[in-house]
C-alpha atoms as a PDB file:
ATOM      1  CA  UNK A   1      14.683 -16.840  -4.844  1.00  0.00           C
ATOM      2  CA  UNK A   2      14.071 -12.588  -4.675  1.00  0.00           C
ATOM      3  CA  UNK A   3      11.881 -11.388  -2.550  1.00  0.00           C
ATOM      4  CA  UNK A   4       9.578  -9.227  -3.536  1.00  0.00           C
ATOM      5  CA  UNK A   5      10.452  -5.501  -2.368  1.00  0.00           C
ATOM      6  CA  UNK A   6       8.848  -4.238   0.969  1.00  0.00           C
ATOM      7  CA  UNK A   7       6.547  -1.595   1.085  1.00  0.00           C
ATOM      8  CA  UNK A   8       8.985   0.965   2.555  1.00  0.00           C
ATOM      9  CA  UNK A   9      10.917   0.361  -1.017  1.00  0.00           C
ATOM     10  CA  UNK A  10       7.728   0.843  -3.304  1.00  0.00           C
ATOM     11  CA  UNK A  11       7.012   4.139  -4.174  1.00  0.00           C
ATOM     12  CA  UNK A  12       4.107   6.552  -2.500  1.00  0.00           C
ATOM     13  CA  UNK A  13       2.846   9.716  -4.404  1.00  0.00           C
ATOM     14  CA  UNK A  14       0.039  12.196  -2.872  1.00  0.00           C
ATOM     15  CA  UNK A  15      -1.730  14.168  -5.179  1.00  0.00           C
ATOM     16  CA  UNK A  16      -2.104  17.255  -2.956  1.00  0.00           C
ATOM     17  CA  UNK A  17      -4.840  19.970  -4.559  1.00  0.00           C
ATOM     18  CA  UNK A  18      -6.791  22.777  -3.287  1.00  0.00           C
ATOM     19  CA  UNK A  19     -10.236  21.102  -2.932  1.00  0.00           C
ATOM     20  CA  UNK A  20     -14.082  22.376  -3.751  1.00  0.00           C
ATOM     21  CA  UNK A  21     -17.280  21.746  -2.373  1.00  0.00           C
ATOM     22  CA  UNK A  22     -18.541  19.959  -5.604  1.00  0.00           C
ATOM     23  CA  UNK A  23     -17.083  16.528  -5.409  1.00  0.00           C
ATOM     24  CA  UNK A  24     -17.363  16.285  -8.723  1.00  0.00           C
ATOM     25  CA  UNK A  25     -14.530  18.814  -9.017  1.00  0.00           C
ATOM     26  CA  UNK A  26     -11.983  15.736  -8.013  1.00  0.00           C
ATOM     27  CA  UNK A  27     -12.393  13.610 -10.972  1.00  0.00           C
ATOM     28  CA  UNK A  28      -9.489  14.113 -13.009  1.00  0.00           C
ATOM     29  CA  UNK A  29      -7.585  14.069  -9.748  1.00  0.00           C
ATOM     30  CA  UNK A  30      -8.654  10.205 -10.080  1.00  0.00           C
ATOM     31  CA  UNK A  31      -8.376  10.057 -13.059  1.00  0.00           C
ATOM     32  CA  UNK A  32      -4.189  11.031 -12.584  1.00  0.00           C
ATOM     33  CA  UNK A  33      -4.737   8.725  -9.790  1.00  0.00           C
ATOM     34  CA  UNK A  34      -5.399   5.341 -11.671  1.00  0.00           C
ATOM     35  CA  UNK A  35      -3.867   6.376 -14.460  1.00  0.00           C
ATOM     36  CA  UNK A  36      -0.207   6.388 -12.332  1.00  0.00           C
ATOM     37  CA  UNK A  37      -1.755   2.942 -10.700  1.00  0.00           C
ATOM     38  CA  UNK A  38      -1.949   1.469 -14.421  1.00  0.00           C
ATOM     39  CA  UNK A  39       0.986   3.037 -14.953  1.00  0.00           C
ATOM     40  CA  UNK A  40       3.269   2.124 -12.109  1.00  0.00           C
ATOM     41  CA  UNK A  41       1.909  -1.071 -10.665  1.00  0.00           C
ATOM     42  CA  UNK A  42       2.692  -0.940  -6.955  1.00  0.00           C
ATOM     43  CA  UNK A  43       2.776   2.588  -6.421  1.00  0.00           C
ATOM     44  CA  UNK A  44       0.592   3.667  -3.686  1.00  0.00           C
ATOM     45  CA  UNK A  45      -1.268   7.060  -4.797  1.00  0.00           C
ATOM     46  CA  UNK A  46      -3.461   8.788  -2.459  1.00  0.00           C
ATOM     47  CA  UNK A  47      -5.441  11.986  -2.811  1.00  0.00           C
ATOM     48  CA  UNK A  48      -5.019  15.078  -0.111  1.00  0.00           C
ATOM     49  CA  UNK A  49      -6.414  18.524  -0.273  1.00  0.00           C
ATOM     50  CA  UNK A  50      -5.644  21.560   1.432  1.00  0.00           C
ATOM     51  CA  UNK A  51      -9.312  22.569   2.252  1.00  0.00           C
ATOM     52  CA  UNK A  52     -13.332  21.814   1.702  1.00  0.00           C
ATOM     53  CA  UNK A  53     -12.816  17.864   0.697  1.00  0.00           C
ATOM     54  CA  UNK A  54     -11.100  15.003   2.626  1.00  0.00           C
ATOM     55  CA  UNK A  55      -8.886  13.977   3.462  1.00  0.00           C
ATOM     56  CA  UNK A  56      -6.130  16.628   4.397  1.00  0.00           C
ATOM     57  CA  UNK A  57      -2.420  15.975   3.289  1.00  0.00           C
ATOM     58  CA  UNK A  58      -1.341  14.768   7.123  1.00  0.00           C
ATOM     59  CA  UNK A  59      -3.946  11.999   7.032  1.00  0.00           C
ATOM     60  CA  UNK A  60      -3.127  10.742   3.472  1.00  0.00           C
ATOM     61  CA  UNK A  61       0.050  10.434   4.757  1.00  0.00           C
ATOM     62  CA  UNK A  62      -0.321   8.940   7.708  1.00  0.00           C
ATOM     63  CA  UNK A  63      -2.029   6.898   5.899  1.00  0.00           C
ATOM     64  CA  UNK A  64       1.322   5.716   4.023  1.00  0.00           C
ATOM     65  CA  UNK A  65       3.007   5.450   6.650  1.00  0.00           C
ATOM     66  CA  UNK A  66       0.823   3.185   8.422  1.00  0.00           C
ATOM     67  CA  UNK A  67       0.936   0.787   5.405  1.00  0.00           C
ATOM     68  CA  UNK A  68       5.029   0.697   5.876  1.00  0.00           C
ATOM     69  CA  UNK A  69       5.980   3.371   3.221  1.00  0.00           C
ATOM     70  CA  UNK A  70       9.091   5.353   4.042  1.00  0.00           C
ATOM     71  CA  UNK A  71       9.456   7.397   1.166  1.00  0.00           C
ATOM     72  CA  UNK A  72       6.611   9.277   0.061  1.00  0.00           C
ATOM     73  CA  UNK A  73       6.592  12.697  -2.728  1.00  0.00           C
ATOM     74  CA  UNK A  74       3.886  15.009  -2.567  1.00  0.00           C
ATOM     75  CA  UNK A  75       2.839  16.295  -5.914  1.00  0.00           C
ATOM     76  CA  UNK A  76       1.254  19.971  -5.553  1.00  0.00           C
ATOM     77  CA  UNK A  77      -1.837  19.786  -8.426  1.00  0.00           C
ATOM     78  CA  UNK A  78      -1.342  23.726  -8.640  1.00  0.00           C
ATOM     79  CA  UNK A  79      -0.881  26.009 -11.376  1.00  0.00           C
ATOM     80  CA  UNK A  80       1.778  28.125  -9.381  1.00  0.00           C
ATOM     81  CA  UNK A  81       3.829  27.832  -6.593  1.00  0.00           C
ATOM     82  CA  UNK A  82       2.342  31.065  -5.044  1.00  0.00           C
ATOM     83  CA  UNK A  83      -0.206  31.149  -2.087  1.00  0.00           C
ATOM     84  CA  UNK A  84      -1.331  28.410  -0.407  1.00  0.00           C
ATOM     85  CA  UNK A  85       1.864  26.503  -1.678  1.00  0.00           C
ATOM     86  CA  UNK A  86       4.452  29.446  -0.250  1.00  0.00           C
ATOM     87  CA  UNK A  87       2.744  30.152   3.203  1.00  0.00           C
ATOM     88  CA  UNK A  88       0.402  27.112   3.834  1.00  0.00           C
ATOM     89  CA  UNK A  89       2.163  24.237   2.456  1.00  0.00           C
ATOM     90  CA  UNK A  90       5.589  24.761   4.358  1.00  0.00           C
ATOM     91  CA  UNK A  91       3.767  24.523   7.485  1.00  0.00           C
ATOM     92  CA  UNK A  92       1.790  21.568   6.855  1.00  0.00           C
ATOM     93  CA  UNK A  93       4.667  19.308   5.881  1.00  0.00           C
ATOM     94  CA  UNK A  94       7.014  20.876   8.502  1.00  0.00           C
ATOM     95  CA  UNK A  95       4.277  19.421  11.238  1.00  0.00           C
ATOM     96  CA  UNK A  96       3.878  16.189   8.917  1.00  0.00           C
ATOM     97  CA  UNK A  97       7.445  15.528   9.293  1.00  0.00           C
ATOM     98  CA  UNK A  98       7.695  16.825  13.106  1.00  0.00           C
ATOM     99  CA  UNK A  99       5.213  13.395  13.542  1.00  0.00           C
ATOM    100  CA  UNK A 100       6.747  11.098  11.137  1.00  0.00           C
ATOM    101  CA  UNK A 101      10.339  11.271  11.440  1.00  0.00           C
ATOM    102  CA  UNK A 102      10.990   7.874   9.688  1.00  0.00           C
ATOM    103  CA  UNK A 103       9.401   8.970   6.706  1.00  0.00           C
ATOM    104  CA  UNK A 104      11.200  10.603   4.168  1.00  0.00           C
ATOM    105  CA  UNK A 105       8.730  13.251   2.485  1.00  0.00           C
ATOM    106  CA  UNK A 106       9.401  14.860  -1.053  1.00  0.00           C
ATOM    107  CA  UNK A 107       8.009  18.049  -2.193  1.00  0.00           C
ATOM    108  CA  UNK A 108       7.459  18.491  -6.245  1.00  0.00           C
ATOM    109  CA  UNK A 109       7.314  21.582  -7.512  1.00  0.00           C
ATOM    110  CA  UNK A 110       3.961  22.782  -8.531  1.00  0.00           C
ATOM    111  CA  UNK A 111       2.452  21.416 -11.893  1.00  0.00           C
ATOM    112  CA  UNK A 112       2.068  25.104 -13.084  1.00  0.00           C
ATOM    113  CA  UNK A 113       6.043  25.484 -12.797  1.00  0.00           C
ATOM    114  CA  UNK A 114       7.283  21.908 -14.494  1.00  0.00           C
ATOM    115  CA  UNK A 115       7.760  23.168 -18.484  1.00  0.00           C
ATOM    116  CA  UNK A 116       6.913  19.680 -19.890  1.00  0.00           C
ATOM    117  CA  UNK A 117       3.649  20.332 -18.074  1.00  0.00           C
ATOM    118  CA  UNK A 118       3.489  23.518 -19.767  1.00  0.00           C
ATOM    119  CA  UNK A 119       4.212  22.324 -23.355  1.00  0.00           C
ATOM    120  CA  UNK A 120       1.427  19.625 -22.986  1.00  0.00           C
ATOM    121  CA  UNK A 121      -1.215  21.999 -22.492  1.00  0.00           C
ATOM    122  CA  UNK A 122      -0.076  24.483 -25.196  1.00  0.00           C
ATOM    123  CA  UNK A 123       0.073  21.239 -27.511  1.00  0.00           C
ATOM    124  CA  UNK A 124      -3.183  20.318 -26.976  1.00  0.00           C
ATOM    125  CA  UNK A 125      -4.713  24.135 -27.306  1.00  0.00           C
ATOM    126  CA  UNK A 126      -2.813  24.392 -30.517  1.00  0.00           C
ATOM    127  CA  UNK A 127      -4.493  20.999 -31.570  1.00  0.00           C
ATOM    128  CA  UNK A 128      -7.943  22.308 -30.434  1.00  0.00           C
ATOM    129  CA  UNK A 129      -7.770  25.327 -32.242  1.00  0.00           C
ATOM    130  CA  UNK A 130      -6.768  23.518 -35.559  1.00  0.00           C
ATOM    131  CA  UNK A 131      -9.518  21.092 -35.762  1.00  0.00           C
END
């Protein structure tokens, strides 16, 4: 008989963004969120922003790591890898890892910088503007 895998084997993805003080503004961030559930039964997804909403990235994942995941990516919801993601980021995950030294923690490159990313928006504006 298998066994079915243990948590540390099933995949954990934070959706890391920038955060606003209108809750409102993290509703396609859910959206991506259960849409990568539906997609990819099992995967733990949690939300983390860098200021304004909760909760911050080190307590989404401690949060993952609490619930027995090992290996967990952080996906940057930015348009560039500039800013926050060059001078505040680094920091963050260096003291994220300084506490959870099990845990094996991925960085993604901003969504800004992947090109498929890039050629799904500019698909869909060229669709908008030809309706």
């Amino acid at each position: 008989m298998r066994r079915p895998p243990s948590r540390a084997a099933s995949p954990a993805i934070v959706l890391f963004a920038h955060g606003a003080r209108d809750p409102r503004w993290a509703q396609p961030l859910r959206k991506i969120q259960r849409a990568i559930i539906r997609k990819k039964p099992g995967t733990a997804v949690e939300l983390a922003f860098l200021e304004i909403m909760e909760p911050p990235l080190a307590d989404a994942i401690a949060k993952l790591v609490a619930a027995g995941h090992k290996r967990i990516t952080v996906a940057p919801l930015f348009m560039a890898q500039v800013g926050h993601l060059k001078r505040d980021l680094p920091k963050i995950l260096d003291a994220i890892r300084a506490e959870h030294r099990g845990a094996e923690i991925t960085l993604l490159p901003a969504i800004g910088d992947v090109d498929a990313v890039l050629e799904a928006i500019s698909d869909w504006l060229v669709s908008a503007m030809l309706r």
